[in-house]
PDB file of N, CA and C in Angstrom:
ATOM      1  N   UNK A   1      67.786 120.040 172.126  1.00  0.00           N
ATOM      2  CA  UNK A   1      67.146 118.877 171.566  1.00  0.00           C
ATOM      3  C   UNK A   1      67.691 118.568 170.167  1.00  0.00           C
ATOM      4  N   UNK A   2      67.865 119.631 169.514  1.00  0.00           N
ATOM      5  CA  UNK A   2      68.205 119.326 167.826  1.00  0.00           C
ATOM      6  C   UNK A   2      70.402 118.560 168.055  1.00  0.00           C
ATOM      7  N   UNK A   3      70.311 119.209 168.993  1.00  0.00           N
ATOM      8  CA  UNK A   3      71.844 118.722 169.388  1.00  0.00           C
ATOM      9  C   UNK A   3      71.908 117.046 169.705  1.00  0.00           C
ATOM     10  N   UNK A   4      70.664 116.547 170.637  1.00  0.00           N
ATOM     11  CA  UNK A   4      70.580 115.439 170.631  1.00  0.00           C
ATOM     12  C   UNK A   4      70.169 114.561 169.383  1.00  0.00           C
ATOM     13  N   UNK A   5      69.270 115.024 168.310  1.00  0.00           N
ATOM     14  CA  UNK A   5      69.330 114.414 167.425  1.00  0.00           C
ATOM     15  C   UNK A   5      70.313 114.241 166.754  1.00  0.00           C
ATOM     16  N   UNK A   6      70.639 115.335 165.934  1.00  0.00           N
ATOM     17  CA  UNK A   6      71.709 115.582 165.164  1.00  0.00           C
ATOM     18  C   UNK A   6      73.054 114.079 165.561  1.00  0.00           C
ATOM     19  N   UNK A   7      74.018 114.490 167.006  1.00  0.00           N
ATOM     20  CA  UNK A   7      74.807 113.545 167.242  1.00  0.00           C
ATOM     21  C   UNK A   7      74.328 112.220 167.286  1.00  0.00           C
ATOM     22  N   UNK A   8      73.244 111.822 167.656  1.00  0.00           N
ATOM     23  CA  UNK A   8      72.554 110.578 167.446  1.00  0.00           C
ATOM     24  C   UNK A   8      72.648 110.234 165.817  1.00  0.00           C
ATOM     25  N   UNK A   9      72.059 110.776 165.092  1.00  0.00           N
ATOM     26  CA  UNK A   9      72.371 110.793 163.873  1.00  0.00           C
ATOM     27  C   UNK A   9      73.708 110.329 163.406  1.00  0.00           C
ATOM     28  N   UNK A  10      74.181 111.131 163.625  1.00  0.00           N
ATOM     29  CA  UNK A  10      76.153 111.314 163.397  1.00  0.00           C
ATOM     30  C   UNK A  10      76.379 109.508 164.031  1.00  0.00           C
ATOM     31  N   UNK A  11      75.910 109.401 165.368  1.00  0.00           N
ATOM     32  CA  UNK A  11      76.917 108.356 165.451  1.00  0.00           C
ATOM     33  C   UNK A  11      75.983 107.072 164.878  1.00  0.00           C
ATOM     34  N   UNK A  12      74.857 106.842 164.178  1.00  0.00           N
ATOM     35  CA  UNK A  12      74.446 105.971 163.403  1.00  0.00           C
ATOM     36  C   UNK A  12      74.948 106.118 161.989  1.00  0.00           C
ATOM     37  N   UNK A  13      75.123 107.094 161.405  1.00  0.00           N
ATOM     38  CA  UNK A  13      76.290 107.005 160.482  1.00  0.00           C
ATOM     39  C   UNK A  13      77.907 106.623 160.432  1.00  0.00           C
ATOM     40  N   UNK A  14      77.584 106.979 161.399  1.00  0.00           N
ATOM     41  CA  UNK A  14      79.365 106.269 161.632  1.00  0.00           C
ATOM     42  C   UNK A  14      79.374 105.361 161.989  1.00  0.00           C
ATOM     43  N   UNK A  15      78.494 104.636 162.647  1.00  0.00           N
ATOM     44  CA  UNK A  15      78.232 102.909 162.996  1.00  0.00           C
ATOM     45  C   UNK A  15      77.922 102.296 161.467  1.00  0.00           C
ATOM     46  N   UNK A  16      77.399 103.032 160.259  1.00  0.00           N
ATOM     47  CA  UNK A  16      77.460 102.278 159.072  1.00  0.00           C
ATOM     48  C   UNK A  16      78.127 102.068 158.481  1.00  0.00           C
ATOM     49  N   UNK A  17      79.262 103.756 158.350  1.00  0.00           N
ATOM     50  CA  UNK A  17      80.272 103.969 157.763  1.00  0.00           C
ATOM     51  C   UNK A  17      81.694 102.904 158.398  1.00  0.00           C
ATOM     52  N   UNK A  18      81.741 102.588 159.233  1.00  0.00           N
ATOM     53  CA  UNK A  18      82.685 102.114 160.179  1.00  0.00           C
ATOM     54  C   UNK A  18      82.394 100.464 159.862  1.00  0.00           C
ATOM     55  N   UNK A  19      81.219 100.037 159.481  1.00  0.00           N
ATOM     56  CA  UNK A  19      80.906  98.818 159.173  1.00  0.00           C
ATOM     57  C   UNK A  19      81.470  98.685 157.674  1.00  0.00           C
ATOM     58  N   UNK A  20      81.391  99.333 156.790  1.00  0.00           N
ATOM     59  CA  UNK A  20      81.712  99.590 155.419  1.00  0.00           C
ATOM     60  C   UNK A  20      82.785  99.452 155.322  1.00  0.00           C
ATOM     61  N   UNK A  21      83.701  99.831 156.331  1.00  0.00           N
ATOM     62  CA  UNK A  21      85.595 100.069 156.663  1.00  0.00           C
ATOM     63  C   UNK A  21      85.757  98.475 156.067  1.00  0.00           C
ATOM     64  N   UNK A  22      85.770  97.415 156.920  1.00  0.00           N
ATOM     65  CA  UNK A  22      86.111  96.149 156.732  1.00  0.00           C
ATOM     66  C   UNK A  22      85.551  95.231 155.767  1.00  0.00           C
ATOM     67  N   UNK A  23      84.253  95.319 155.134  1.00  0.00           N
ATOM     68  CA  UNK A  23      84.096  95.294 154.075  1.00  0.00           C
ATOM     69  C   UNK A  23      85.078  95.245 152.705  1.00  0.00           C
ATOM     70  N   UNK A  24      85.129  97.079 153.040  1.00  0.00           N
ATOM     71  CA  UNK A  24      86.224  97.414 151.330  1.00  0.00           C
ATOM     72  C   UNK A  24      87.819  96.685 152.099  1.00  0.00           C
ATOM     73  N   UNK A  25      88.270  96.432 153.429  1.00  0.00           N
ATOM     74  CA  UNK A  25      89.383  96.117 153.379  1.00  0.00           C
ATOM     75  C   UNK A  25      89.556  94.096 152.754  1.00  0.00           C
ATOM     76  N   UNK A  26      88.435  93.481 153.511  1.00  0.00           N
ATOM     77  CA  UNK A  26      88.370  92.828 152.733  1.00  0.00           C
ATOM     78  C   UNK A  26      88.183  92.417 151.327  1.00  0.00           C
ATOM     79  N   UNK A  27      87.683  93.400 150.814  1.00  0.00           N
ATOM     80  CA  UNK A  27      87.715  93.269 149.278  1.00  0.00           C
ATOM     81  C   UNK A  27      88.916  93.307 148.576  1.00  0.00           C
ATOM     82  N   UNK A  28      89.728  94.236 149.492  1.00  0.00           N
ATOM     83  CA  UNK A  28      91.061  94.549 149.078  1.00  0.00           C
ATOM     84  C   UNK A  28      91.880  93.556 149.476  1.00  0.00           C
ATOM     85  N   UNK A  29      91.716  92.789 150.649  1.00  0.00           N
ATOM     86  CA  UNK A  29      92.604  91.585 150.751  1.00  0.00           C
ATOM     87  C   UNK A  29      92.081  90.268 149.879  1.00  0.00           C
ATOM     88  N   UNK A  30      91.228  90.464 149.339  1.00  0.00           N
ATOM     89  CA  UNK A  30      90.836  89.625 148.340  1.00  0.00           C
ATOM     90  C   UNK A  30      91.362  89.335 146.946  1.00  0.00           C
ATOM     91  N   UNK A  31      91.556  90.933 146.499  1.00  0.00           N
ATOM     92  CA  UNK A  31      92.386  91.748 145.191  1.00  0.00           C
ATOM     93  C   UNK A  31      93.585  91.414 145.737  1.00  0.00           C
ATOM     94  N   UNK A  32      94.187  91.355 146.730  1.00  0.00           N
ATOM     95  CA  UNK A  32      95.740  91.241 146.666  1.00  0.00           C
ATOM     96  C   UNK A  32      95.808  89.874 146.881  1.00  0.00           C
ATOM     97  N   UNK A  33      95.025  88.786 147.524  1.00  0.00           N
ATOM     98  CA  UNK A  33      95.201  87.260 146.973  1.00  0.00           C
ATOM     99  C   UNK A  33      95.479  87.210 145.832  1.00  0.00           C
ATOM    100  N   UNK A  34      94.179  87.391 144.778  1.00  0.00           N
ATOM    101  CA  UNK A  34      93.911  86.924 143.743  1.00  0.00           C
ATOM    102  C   UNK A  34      95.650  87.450 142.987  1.00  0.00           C
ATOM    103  N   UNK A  35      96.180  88.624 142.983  1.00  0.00           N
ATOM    104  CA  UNK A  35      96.964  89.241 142.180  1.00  0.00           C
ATOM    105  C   UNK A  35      97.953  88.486 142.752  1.00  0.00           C
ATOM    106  N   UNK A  36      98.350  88.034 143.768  1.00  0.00           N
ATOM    107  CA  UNK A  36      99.120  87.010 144.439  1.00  0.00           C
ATOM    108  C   UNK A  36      99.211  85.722 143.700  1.00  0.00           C
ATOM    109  N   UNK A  37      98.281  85.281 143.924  1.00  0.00           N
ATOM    110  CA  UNK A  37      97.937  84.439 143.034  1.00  0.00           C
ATOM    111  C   UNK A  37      98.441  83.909 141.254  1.00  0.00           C
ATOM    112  N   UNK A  38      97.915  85.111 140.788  1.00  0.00           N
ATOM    113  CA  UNK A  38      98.401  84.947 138.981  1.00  0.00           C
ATOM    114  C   UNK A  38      99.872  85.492 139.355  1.00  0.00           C
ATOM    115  N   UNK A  39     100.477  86.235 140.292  1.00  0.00           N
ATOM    116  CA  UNK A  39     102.220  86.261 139.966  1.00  0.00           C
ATOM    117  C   UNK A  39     102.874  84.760 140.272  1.00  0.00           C
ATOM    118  N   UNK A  40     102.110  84.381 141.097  1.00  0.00           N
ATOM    119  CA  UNK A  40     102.714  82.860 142.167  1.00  0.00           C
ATOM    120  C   UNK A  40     103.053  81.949 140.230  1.00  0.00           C
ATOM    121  N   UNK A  41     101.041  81.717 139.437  1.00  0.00           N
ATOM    122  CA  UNK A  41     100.967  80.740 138.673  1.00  0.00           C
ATOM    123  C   UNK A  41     101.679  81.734 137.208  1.00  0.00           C
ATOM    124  N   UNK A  42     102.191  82.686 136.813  1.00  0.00           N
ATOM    125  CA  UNK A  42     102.875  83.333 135.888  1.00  0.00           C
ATOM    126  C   UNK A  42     104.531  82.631 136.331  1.00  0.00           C
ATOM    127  N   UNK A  43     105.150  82.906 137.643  1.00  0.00           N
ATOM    128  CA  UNK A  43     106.574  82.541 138.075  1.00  0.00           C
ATOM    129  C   UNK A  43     106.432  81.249 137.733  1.00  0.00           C
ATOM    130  N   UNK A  44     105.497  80.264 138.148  1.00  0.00           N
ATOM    131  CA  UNK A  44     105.646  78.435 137.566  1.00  0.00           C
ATOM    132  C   UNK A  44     105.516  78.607 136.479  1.00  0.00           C
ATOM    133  N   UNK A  45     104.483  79.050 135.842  1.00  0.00           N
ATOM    134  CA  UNK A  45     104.970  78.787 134.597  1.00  0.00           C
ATOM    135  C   UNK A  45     106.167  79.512 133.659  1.00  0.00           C
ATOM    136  N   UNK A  46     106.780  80.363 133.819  1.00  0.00           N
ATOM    137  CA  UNK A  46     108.053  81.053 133.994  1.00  0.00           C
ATOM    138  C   UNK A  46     109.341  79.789 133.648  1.00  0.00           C
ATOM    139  N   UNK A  47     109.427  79.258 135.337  1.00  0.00           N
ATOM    140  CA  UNK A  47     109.989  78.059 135.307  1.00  0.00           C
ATOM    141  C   UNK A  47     109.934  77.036 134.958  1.00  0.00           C
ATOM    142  N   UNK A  48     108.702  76.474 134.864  1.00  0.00           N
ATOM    143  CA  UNK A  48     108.177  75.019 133.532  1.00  0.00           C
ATOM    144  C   UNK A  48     108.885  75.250 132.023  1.00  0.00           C
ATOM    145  N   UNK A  49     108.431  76.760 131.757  1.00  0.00           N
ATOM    146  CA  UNK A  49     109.134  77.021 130.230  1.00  0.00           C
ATOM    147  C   UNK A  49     111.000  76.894 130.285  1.00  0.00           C
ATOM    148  N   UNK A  50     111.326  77.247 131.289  1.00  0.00           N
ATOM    149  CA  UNK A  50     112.914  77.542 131.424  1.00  0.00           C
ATOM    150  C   UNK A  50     113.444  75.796 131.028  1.00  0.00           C
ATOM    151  N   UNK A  51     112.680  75.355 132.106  1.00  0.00           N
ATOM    152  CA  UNK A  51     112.949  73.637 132.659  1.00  0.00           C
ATOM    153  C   UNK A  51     113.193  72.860 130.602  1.00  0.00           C
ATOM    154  N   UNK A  52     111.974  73.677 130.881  1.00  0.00           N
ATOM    155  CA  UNK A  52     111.735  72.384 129.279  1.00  0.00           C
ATOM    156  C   UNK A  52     112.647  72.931 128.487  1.00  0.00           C
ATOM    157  N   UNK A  53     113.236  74.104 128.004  1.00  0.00           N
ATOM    158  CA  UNK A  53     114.171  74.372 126.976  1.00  0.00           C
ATOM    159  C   UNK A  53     115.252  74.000 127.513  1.00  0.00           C
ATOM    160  N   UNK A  54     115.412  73.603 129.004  1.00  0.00           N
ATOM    161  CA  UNK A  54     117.104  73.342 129.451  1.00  0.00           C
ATOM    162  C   UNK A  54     116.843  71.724 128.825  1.00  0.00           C
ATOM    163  N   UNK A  55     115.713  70.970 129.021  1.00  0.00           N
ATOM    164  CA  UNK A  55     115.438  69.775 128.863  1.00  0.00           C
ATOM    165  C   UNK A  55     115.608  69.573 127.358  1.00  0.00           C
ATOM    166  N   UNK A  56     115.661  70.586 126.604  1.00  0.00           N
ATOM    167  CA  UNK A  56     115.601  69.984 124.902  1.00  0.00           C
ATOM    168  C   UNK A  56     116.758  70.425 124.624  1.00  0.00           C
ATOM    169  N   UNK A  57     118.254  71.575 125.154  1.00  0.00           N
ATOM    170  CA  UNK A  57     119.316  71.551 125.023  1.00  0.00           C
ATOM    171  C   UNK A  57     120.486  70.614 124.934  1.00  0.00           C
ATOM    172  N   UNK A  58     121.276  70.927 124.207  1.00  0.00           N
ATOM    173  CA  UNK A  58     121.784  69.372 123.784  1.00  0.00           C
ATOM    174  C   UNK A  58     122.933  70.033 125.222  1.00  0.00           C
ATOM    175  N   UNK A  59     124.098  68.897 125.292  1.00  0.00           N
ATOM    176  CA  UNK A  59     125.308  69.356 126.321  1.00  0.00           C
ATOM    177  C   UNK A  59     125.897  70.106 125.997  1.00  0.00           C
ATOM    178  N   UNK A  60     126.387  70.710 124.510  1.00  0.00           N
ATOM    179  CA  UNK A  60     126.957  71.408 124.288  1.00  0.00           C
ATOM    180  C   UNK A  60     126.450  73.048 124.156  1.00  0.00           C
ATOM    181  N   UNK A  61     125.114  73.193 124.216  1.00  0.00           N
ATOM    182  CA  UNK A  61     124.319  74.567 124.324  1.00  0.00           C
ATOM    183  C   UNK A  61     124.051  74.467 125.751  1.00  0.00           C
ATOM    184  N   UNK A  62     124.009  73.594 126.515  1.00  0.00           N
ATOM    185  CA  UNK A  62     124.179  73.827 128.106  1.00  0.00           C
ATOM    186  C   UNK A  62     125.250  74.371 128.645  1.00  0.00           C
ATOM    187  N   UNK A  63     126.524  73.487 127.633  1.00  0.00           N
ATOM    188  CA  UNK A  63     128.300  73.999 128.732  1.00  0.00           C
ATOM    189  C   UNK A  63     128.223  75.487 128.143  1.00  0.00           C
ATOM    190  N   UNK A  64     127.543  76.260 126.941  1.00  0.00           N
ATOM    191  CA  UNK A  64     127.471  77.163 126.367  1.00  0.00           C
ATOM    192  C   UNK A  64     126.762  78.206 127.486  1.00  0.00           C
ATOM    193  N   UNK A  65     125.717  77.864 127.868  1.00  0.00           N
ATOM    194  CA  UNK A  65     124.761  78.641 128.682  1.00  0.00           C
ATOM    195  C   UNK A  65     125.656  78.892 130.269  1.00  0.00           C
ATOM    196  N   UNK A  66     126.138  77.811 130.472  1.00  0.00           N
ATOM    197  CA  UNK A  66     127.029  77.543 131.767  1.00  0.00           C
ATOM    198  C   UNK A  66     127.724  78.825 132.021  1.00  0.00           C
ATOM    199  N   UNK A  67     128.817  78.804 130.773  1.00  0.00           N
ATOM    200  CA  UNK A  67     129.610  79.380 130.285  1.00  0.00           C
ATOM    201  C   UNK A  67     129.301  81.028 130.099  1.00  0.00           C
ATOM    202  N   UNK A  68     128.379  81.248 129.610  1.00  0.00           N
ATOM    203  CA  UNK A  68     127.741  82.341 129.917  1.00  0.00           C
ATOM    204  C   UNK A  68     127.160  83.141 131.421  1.00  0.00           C
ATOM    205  N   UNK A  69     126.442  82.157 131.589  1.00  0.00           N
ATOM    206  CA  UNK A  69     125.758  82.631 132.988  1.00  0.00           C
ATOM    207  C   UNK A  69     127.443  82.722 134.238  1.00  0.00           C
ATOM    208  N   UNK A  70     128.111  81.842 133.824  1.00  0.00           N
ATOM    209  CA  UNK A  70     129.396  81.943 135.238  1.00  0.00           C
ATOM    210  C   UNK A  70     130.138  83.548 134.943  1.00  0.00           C
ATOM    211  N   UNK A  71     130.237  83.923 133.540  1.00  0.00           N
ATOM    212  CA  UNK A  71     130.226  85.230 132.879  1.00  0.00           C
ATOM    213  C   UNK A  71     129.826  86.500 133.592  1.00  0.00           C
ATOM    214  N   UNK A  72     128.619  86.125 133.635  1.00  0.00           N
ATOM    215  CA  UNK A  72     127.451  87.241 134.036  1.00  0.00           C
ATOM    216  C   UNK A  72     127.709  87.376 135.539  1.00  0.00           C
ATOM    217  N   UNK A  73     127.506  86.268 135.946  1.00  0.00           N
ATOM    218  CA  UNK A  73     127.941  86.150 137.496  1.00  0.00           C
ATOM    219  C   UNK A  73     129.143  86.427 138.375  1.00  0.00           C
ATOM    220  N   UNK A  74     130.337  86.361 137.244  1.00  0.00           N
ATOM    221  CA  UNK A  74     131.872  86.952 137.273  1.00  0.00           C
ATOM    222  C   UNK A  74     131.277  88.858 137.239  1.00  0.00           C
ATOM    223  N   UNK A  75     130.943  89.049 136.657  1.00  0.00           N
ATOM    224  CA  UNK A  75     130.165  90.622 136.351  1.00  0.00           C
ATOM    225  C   UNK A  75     129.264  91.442 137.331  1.00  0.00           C
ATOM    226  N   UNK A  76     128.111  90.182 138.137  1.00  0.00           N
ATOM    227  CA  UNK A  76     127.656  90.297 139.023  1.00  0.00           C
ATOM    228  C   UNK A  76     126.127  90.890 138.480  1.00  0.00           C
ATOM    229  N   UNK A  77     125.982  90.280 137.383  1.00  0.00           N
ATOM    230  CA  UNK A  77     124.469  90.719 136.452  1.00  0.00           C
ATOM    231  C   UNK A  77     124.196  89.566 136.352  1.00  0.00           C
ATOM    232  N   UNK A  78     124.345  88.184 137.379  1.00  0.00           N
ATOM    233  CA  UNK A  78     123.080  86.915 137.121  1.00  0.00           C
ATOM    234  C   UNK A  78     122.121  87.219 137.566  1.00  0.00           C
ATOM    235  N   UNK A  79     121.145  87.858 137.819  1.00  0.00           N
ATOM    236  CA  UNK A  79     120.370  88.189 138.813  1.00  0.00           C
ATOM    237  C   UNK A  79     119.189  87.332 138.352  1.00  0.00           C
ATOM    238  N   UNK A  80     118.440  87.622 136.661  1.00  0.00           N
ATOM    239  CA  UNK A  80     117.633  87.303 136.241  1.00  0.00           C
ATOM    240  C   UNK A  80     117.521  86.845 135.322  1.00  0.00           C
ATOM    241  N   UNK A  81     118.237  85.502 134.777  1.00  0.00           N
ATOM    242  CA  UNK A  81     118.967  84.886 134.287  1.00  0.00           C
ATOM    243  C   UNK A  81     117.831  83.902 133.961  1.00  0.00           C
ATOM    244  N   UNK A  82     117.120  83.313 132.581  1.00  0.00           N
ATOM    245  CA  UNK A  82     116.251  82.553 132.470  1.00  0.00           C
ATOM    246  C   UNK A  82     117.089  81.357 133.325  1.00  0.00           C
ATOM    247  N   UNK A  83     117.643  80.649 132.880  1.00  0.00           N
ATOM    248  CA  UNK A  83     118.258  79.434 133.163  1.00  0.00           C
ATOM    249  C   UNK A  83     119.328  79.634 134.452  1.00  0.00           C
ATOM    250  N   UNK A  84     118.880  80.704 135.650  1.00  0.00           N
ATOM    251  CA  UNK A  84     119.777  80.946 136.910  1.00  0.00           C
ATOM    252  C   UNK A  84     119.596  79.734 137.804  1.00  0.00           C
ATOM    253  N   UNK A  85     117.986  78.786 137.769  1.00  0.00           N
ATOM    254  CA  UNK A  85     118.053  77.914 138.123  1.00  0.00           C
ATOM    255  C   UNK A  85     118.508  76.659 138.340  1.00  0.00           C
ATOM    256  N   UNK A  86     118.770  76.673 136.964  1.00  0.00           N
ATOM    257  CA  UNK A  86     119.667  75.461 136.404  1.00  0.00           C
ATOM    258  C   UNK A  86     121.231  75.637 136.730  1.00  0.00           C
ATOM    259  N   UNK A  87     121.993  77.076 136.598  1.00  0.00           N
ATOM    260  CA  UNK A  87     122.736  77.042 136.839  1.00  0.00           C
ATOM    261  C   UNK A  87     123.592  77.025 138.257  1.00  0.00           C
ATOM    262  N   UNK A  88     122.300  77.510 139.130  1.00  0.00           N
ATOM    263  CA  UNK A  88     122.709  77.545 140.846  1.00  0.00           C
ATOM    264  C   UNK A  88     122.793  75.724 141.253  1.00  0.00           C
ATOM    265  N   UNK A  89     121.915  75.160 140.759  1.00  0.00           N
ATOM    266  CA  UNK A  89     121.578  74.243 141.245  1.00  0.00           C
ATOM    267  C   UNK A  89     122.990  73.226 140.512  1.00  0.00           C
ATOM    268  N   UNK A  90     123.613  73.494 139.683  1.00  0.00           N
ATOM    269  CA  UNK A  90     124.924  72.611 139.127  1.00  0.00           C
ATOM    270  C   UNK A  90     125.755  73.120 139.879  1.00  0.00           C
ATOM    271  N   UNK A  91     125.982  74.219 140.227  1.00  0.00           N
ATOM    272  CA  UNK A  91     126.918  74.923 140.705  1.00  0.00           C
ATOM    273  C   UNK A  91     127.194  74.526 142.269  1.00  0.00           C
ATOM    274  N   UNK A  92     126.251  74.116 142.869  1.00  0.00           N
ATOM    275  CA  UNK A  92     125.802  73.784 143.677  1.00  0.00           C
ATOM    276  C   UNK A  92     125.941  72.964 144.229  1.00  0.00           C
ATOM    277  N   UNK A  93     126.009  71.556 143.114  1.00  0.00           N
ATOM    278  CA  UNK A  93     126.559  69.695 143.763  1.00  0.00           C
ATOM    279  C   UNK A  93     127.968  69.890 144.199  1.00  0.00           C
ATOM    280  N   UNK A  94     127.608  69.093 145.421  1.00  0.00           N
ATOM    281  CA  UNK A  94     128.384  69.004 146.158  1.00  0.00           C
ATOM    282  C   UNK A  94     129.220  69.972 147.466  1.00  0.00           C
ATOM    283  N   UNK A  95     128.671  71.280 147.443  1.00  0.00           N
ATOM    284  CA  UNK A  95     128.945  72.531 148.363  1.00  0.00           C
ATOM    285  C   UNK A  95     128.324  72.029 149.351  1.00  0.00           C
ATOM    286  N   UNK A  96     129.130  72.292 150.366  1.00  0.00           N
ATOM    287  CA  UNK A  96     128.978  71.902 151.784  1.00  0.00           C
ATOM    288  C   UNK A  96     128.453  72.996 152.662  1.00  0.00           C
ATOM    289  N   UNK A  97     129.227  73.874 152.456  1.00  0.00           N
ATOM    290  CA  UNK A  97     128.880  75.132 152.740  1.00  0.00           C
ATOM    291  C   UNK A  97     130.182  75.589 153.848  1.00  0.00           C
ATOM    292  N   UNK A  98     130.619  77.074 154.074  1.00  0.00           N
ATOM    293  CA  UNK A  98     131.758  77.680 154.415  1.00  0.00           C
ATOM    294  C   UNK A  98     132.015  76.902 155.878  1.00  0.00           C
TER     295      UNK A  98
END
């Protein structure tokens, strides 16, 4: 008899505990939105800041930056390049592709 309680017991705890499971996983897929989230709106604004200093560069601190970044990229260290955007995307007019 104490055997029948006991596992009765056991498996109403584990029917709570087991309910609790999806709970904390949702909480946790919640935490990894949100942290999703502020990297997504940190990277735009990342790029808004890049945009606007390429936007207040005169042509000659651009062919400068150009000049640099084709550098880096000769080297094979453009990787993370504030202004890699700007520079893929010039680099870019007119490629058709292989």
């Amino acid at each position: 008899m104490f055997n029948a309680i006991s596992s009765f017991m056991r498996s109403l705890l584990g029917a709570q505990q087991s309910a609790a499971v999806p709970f904390q996983e949702q909480a946790d897929a919640q935490a990894d939105a949100w942290l999703d989230h502020l990297a997504l709106v940190e990277h735009q604004a990342e790029r808004a800041k890049a945009r606007a200093a390429w936007a207040a560069m005169s042509d000659d601190e651009r062919g400068a930056v150009l000049d640099g970044c084709d550098r880096l990229d000769a080297e094979g260290r453009l990787e993370d390049h504030q202004f890699f955007e700007q520079w893929l995307a010039l680099r870019m007019q007119g490629y058709v592709g292989d």
